[in-house]
N, C-alpha and C. Protein backbone atom coordinates (compact mmCIF):
# COMPACT_ATOMS: atom_id res chain seq x y z
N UNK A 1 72.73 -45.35 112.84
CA UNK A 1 72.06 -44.13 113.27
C UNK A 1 70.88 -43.83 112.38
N UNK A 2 71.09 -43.72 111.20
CA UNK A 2 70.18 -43.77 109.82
C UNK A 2 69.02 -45.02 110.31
N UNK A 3 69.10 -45.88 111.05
CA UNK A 3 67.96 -47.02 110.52
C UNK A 3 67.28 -46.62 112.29
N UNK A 4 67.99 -46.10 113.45
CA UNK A 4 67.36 -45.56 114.44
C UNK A 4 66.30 -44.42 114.11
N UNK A 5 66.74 -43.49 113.56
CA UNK A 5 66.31 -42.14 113.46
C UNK A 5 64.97 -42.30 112.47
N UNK A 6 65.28 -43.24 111.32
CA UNK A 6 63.99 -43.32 110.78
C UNK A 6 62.49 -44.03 111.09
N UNK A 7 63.56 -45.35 111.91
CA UNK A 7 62.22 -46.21 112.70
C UNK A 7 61.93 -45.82 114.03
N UNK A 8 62.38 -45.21 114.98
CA UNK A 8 62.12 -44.84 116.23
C UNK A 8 62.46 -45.85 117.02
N UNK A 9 62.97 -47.47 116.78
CA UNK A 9 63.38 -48.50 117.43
C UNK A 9 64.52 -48.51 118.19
N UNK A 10 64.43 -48.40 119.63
CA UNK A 10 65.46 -48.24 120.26
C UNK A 10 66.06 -49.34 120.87
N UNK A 11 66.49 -49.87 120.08
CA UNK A 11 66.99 -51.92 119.64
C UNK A 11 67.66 -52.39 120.75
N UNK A 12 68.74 -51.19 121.49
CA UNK A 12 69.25 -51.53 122.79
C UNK A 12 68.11 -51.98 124.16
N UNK A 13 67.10 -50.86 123.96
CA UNK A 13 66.46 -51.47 125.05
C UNK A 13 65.75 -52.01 124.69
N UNK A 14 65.12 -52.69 123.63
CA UNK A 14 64.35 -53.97 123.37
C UNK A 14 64.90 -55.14 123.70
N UNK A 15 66.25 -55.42 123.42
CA UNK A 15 66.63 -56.72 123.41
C UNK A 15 67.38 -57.36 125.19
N UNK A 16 67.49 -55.68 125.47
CA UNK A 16 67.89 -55.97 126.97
C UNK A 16 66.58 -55.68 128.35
N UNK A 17 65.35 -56.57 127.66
CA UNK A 17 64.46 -56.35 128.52
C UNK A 17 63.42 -55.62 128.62
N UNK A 18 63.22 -54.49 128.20
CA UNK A 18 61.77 -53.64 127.91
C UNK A 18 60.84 -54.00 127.01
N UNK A 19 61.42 -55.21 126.64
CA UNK A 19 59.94 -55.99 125.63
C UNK A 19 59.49 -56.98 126.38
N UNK A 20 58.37 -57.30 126.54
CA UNK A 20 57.85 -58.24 126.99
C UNK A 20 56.78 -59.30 126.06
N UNK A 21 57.43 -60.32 125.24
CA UNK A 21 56.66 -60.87 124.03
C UNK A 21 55.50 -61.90 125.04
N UNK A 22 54.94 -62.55 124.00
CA UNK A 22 53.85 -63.17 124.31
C UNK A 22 54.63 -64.67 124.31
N UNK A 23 55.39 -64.89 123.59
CA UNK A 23 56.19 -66.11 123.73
C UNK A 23 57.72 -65.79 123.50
N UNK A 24 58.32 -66.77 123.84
CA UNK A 24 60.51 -66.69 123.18
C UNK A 24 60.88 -67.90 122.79
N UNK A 25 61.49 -67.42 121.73
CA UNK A 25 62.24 -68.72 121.19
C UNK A 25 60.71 -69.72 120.74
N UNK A 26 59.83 -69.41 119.98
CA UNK A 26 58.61 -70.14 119.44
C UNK A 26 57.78 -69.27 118.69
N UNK A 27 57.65 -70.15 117.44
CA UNK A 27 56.83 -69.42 116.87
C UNK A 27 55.65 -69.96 116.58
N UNK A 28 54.18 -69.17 115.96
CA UNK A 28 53.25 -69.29 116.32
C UNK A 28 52.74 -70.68 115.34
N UNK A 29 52.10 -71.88 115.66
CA UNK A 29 51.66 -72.98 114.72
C UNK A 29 50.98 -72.24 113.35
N UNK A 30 51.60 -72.74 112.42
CA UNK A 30 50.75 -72.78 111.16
C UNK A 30 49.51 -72.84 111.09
N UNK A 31 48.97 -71.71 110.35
CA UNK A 31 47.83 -71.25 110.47
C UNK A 31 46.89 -70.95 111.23
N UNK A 32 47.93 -70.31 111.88
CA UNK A 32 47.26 -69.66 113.09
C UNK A 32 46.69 -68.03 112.75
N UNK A 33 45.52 -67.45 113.32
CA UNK A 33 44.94 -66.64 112.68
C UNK A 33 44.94 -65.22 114.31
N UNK A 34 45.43 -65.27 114.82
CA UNK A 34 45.67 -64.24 116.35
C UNK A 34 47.35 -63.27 115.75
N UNK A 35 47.23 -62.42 116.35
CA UNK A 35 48.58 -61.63 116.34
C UNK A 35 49.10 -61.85 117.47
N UNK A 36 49.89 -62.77 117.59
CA UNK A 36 51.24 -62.43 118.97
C UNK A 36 52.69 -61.60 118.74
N UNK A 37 53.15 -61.29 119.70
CA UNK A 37 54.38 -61.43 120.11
C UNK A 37 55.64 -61.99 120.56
N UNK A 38 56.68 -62.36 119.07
CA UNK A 38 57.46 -63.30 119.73
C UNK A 38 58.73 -62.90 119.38
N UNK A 39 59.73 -63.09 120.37
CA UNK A 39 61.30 -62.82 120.43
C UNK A 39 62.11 -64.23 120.40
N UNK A 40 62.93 -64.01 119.51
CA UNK A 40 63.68 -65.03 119.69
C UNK A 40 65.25 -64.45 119.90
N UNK A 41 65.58 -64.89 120.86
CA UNK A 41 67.26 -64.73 121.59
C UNK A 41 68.36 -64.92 120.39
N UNK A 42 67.95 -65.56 119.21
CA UNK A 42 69.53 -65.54 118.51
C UNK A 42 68.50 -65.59 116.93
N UNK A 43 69.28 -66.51 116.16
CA UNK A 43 68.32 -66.73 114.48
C UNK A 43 67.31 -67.11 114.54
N UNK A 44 66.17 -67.11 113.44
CA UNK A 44 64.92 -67.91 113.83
C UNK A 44 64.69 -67.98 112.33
N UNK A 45 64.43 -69.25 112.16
CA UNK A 45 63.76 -69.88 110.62
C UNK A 45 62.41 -70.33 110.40
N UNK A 46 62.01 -69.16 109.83
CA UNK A 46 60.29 -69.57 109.47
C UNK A 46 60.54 -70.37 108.43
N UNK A 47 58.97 -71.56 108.69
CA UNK A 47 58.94 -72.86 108.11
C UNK A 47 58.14 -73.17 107.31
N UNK A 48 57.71 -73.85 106.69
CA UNK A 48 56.34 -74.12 105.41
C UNK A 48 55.20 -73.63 106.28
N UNK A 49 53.88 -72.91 105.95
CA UNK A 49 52.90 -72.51 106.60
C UNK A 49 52.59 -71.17 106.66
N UNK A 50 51.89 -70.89 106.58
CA UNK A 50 51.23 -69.36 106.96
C UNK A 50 50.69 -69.06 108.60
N UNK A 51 51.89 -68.16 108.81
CA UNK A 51 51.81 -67.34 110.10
C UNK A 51 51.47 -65.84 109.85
N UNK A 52 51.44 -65.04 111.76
CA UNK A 52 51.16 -63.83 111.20
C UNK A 52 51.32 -63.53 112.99
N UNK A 53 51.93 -62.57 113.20
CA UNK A 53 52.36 -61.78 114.21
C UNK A 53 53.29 -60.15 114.04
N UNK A 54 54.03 -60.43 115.42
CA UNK A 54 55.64 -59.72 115.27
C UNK A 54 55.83 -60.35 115.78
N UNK A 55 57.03 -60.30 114.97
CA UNK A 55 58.46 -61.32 115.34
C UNK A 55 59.72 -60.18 115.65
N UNK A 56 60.63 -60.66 116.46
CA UNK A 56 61.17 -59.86 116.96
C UNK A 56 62.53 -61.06 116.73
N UNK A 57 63.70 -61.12 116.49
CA UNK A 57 64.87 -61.88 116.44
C UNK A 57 66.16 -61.08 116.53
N UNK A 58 66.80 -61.82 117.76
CA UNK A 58 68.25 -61.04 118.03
C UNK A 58 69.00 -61.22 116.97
N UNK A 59 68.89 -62.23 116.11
CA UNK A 59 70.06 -62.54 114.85
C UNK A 59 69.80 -62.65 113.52
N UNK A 60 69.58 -63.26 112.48
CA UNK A 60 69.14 -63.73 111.53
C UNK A 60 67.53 -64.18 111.26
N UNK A 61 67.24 -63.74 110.32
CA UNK A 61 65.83 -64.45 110.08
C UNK A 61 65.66 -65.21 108.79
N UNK A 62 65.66 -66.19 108.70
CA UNK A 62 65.20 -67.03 107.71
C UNK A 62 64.44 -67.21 107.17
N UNK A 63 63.44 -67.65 105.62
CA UNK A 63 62.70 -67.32 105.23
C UNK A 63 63.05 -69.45 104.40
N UNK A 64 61.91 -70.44 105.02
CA UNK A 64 62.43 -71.52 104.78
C UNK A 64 61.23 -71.49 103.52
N UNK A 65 61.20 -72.91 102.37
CA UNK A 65 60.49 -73.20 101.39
C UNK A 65 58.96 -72.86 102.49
N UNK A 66 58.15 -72.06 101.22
CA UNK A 66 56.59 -72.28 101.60
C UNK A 66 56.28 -70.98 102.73
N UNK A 67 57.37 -70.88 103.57
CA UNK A 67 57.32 -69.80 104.36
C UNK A 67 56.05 -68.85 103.84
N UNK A 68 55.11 -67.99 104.54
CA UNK A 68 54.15 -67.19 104.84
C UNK A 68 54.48 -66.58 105.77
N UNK A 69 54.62 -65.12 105.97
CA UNK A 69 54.49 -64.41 107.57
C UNK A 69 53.87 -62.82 107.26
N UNK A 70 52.19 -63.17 108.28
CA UNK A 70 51.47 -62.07 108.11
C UNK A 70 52.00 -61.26 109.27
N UNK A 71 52.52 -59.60 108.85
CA UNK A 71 52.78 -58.68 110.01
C UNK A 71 53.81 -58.08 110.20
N UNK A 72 54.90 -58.02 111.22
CA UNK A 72 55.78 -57.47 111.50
C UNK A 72 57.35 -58.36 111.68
N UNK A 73 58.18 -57.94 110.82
CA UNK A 73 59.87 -58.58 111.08
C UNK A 73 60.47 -57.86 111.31
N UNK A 74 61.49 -57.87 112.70
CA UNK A 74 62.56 -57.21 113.57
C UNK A 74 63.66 -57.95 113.41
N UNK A 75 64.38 -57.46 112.63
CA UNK A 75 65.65 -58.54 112.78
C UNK A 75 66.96 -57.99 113.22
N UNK A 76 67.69 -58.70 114.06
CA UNK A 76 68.98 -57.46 114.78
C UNK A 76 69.99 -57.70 113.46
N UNK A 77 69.95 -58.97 112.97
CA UNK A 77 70.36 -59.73 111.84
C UNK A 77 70.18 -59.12 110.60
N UNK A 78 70.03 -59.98 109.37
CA UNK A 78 70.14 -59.95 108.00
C UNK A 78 68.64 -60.76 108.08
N UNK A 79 67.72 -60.93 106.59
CA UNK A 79 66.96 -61.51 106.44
C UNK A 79 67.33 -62.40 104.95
N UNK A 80 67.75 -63.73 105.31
CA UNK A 80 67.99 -64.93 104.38
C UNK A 80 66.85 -65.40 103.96
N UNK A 81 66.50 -65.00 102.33
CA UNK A 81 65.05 -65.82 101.81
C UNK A 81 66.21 -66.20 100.09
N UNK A 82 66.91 -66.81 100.21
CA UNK A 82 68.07 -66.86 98.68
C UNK A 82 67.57 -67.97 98.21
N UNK A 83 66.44 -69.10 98.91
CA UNK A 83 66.61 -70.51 98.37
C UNK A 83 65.53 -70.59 96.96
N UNK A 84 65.93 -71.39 96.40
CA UNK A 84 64.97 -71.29 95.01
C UNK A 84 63.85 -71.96 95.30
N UNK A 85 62.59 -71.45 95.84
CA UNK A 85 61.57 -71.63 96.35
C UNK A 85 60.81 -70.64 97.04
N UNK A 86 58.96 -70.77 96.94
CA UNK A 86 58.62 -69.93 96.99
C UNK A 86 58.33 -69.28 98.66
N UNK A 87 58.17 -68.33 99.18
CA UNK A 87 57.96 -67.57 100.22
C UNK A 87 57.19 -65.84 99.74
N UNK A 88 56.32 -66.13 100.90
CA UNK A 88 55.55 -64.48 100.90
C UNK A 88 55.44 -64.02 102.37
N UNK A 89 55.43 -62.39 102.44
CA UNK A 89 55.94 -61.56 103.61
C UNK A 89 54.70 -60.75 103.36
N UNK A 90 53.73 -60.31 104.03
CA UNK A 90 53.04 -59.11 103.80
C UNK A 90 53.12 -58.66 105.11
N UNK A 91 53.37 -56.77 104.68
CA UNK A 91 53.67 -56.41 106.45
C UNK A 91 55.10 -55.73 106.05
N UNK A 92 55.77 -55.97 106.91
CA UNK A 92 57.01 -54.94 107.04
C UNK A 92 58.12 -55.83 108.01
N UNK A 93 59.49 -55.74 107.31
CA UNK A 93 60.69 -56.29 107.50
C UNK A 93 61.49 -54.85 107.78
N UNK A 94 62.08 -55.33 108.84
CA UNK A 94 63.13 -54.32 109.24
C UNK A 94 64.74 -54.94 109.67
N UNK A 95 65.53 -55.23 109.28
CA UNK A 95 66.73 -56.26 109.49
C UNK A 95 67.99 -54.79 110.02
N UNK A 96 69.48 -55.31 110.48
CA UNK A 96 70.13 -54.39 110.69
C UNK A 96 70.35 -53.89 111.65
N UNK A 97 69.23 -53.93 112.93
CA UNK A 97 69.59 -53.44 114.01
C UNK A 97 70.49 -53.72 114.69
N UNK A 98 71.08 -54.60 114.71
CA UNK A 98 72.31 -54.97 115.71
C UNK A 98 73.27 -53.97 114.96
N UNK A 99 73.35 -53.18 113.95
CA UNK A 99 74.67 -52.11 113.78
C UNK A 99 73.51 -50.94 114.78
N UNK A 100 73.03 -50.88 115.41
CA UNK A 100 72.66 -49.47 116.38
C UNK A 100 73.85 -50.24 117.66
N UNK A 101 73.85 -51.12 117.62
CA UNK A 101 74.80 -51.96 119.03
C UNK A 101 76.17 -51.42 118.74
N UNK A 102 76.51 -51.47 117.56
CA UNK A 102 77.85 -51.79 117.47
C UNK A 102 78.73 -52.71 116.49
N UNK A 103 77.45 -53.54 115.94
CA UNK A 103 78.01 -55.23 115.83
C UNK A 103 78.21 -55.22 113.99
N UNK A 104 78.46 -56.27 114.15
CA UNK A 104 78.52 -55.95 112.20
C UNK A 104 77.44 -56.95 111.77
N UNK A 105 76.95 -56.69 110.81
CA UNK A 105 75.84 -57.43 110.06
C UNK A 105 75.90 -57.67 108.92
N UNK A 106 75.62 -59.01 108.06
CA UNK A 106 75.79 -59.17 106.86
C UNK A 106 74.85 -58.61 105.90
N UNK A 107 74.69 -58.62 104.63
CA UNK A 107 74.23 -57.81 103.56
C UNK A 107 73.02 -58.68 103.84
N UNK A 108 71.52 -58.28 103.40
CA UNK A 108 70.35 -59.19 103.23
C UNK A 108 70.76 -60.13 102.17
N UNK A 109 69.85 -61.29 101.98
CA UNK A 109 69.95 -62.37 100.57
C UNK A 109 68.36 -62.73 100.14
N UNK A 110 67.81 -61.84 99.24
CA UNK A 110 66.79 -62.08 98.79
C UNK A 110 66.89 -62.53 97.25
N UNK A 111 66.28 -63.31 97.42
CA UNK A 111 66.13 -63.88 95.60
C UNK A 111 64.53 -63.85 94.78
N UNK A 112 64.68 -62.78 94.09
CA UNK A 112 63.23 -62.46 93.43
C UNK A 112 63.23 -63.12 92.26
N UNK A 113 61.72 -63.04 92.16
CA UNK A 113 61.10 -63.70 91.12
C UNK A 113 60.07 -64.39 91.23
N UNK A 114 59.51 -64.79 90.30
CA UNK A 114 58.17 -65.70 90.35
C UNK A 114 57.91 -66.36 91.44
N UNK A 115 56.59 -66.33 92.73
CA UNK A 115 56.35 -67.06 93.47
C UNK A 115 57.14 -66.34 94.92
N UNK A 116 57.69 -65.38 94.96
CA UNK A 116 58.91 -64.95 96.01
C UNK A 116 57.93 -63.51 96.35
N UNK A 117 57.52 -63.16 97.54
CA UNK A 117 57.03 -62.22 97.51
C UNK A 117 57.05 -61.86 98.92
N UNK A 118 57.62 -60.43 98.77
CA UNK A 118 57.77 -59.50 99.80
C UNK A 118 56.81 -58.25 99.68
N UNK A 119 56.20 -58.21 100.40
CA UNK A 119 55.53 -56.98 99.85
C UNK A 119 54.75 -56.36 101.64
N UNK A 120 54.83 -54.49 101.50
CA UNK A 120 54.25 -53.35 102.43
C UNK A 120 52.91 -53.79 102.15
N UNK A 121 52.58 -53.90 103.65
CA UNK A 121 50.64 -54.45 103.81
C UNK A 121 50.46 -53.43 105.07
N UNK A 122 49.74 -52.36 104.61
CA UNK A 122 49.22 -51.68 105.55
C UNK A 122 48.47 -52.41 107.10
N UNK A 123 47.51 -53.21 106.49
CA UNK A 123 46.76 -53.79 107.30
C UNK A 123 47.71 -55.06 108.72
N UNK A 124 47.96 -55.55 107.63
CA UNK A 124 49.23 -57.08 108.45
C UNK A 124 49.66 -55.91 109.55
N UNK A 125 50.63 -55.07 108.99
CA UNK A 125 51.63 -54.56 109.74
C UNK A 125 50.43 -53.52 110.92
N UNK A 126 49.91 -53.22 110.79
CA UNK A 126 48.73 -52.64 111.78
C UNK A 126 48.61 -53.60 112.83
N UNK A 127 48.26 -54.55 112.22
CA UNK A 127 47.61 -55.71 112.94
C UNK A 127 48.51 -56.24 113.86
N UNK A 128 49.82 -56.46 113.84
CA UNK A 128 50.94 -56.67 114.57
C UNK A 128 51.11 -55.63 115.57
N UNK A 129 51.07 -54.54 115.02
CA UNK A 129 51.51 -53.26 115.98
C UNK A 129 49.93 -53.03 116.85
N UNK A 130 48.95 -53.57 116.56
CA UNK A 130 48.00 -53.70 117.76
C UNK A 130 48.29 -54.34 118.64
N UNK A 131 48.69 -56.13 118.41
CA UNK A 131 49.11 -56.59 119.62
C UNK A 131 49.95 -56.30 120.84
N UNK A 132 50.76 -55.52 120.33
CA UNK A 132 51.15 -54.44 121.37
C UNK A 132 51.00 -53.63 122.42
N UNK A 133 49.39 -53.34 121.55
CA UNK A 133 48.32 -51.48 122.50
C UNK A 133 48.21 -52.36 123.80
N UNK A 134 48.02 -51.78 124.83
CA UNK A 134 47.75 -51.82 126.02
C UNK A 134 47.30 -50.79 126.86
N UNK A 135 46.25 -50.85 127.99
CA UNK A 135 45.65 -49.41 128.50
C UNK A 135 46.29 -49.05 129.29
N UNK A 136 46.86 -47.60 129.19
CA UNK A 136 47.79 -46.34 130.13
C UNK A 136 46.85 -45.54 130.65
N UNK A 137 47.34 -45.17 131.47
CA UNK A 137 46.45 -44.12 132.66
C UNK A 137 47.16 -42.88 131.50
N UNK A 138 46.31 -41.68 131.35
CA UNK A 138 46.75 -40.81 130.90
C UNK A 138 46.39 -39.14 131.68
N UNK A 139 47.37 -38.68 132.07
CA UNK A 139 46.86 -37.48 133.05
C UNK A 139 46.28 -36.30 132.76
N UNK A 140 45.15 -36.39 133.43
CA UNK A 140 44.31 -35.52 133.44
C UNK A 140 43.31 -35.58 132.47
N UNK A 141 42.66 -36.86 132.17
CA UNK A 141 41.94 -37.34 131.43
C UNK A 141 41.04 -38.30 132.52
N UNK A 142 39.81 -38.74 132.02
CA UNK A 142 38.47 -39.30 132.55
C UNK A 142 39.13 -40.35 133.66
N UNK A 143 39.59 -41.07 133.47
CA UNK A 143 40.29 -42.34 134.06
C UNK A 143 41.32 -42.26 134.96
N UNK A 144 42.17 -40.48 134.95
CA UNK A 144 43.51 -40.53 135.95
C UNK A 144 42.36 -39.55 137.26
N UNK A 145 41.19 -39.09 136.70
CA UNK A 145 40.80 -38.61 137.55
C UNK A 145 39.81 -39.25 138.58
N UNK A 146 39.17 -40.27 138.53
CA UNK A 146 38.68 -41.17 139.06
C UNK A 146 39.18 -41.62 140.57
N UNK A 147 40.15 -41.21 140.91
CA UNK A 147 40.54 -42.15 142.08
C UNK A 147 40.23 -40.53 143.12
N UNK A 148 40.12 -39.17 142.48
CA UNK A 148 39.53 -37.92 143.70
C UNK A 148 38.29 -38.11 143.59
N UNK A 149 37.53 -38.67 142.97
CA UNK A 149 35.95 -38.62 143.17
C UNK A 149 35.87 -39.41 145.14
């Protein structure tokens, strides 16, 4: 209830259909420089390379050697980065949602230190949550009125 109320993520109807990503189950090639949208149906293990989107994952997210991810992490899961090797996150991680379901979830496993870096990026995480915007008719504004002319 605590991780609903503070993020506004209403995790039930994301995962049962009101999201519509840009890809599933794939993530974006290394070094790739665009913001997409991608869901993956169960765990998903980011790999050596620098990416940058939202990621959206029904289960677990992994954080493999070399890992980079510019932007946004949804995890219904836990987020596994424990291996002794380096990885960086700029942007915003959100893990846990699957307890808004019901379900049980394991503790995160982060291992800090030299070379390991998680860190709040205003910009990344912007940049993710643009790929998103899309144009709405809004009423009674320039554009909903157009169709009485």
């Amino acid at each position: 209830t605590a991780v609903n109320d503070s993020t506004r993520i209403d995790w039930a109807r994301l995962v049962n259909g009101e999201f519509t990503p840009d890809y599933v189950n794939s993530l974006p090639p290394s070094g790739n420089s665009t913001y997409r949208t991608h869901y993956y149906t169960g765990n998903v293990s980011i790999p050596s390379g620098s990416r940058r989107g939202f990621l959206v994952a029904r289960g677990n997210v992994t954080l493999l050697s070399g890992a980079h991810w510019d932007g946004i992490i949804l995890a219904g899961g836990r987020l596994d980065a424990n291996g002794n090797y380096n990885f960086t996150v700029h942007g915003m991680i959100i893990t846990g949602l699957n307890l808004t379901l019901g379900e049980m979830v394991s503790a995160n496993q982060v291992r800090r230190g030299g070379g390991r870096t998680l860190r709040w990026d205003y910009c990344y995480a912007t940049s993710s949550i643009n790929s998103l915007g899309f144009l709405i008719p809004i009423r009674g504004s320039t554009t909903d009125s157009w169709a009485t002319y």
